[in-house]
N, C-alpha and C. Protein backbone atom coordinates (compact mmCIF):
# COMPACT_ATOMS: atom_id res chain seq x y z
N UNK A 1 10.92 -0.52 5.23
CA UNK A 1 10.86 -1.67 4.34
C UNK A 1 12.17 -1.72 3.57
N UNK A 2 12.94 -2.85 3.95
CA UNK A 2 14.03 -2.92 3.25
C UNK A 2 13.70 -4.15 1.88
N UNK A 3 14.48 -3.70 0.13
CA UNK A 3 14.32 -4.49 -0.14
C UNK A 3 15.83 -5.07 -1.23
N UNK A 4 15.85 -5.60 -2.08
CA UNK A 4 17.64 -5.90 -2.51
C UNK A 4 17.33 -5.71 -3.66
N UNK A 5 18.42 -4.75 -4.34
CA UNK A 5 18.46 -4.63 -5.55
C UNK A 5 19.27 -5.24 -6.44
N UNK A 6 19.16 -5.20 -7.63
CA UNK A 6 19.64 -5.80 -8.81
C UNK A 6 21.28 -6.31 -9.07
N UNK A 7 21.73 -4.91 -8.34
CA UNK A 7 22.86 -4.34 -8.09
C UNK A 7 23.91 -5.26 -6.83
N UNK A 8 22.58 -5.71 -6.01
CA UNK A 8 22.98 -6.84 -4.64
C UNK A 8 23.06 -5.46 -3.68
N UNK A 9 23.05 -4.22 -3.68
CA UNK A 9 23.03 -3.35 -2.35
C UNK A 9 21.28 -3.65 -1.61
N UNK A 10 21.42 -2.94 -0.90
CA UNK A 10 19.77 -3.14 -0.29
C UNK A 10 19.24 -1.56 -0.20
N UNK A 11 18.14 -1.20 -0.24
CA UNK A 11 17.61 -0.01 -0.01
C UNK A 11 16.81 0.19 0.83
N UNK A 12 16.55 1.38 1.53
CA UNK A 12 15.29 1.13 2.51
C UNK A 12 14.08 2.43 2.16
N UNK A 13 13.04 2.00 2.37
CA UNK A 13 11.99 2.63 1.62
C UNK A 13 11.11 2.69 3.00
N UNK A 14 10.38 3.96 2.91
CA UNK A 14 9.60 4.71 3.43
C UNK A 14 7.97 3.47 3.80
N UNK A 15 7.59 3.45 4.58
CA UNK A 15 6.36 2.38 5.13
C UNK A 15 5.33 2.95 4.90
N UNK A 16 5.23 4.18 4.75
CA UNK A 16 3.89 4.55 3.79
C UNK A 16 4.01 5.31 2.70
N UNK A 17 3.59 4.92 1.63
CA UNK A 17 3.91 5.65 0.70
C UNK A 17 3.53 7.75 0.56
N UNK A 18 4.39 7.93 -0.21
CA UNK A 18 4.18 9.59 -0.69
C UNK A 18 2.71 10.39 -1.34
N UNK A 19 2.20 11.14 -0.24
CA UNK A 19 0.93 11.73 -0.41
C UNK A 19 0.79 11.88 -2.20
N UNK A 20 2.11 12.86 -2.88
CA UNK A 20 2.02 13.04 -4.08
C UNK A 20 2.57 12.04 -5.47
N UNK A 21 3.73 11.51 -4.94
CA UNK A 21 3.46 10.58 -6.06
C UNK A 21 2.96 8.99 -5.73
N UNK A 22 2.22 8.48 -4.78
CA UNK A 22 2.05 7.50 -4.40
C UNK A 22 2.98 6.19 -4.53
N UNK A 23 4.53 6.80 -4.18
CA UNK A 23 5.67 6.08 -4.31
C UNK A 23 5.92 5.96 -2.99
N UNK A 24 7.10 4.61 -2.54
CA UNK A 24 7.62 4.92 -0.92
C UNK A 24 8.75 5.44 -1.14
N UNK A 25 9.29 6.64 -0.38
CA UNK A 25 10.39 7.32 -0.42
C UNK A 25 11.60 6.80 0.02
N UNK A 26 12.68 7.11 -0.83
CA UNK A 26 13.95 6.30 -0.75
C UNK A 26 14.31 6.56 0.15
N UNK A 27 15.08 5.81 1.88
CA UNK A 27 16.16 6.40 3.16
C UNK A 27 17.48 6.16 3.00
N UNK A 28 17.37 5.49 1.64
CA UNK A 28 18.91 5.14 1.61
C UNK A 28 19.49 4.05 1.34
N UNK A 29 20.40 3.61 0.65
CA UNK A 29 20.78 2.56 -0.23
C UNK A 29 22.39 1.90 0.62
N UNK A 30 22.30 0.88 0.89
CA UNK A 30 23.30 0.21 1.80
C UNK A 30 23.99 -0.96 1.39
N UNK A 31 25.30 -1.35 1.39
CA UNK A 31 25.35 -2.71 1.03
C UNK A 31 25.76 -3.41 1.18
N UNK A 32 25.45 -3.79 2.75
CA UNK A 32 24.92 -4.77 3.41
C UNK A 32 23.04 -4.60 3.73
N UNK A 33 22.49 -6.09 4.16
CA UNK A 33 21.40 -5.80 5.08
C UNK A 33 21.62 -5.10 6.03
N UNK A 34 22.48 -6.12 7.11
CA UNK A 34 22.34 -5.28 8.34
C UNK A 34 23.14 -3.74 8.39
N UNK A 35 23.83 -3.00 7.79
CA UNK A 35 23.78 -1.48 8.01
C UNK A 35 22.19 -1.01 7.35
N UNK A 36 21.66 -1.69 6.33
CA UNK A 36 20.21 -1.02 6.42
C UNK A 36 19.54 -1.37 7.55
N UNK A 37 19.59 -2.82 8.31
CA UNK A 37 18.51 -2.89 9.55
C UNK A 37 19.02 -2.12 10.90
N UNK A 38 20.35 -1.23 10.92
CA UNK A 38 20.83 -0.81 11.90
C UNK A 38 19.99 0.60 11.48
N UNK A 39 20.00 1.23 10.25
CA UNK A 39 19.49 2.40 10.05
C UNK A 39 18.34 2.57 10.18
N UNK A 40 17.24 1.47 9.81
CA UNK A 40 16.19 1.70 10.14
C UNK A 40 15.70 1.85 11.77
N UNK A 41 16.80 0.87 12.26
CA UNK A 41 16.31 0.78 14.35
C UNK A 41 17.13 2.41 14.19
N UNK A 42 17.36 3.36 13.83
CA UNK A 42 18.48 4.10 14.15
C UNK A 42 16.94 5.64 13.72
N UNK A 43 16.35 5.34 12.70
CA UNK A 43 15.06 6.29 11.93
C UNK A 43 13.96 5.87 13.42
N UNK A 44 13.52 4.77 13.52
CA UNK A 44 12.77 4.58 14.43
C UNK A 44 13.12 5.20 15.84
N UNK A 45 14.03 5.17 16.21
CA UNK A 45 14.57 5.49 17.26
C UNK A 45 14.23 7.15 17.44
N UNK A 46 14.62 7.65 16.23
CA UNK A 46 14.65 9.16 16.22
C UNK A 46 13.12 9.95 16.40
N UNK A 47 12.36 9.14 15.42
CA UNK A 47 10.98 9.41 15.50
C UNK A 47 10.24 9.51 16.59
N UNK A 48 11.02 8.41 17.39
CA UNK A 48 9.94 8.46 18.93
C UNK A 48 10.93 9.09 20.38
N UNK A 49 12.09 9.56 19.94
CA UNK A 49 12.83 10.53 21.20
C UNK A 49 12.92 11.52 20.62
């Protein structure tokens, strides 16, 4: 879940939130969109090879 901050960078956040603090965990703060939508196809990618 990417979303834009205040700041104008974008961040990308974790799709289910954290067992303990019921927060979504930060992957990383980018600024552009697309280097966050490259990182996320880049997390996905990793998860399933």
């Amino acid at each position: 879940m990417i979303r834009k901050l205040k700041s104008g960078k974008y961040r990308l956040y974790s799709r289910m939130p954290d067992k303990k603090t019921n927060k979504r965990r930060n992957l990383g703060t980018f600024d552009t969109l697309e280097a966050a939508k490259n990182h996320e196809r880049e997390i996905h990618y990793f998860k399933h090879h």
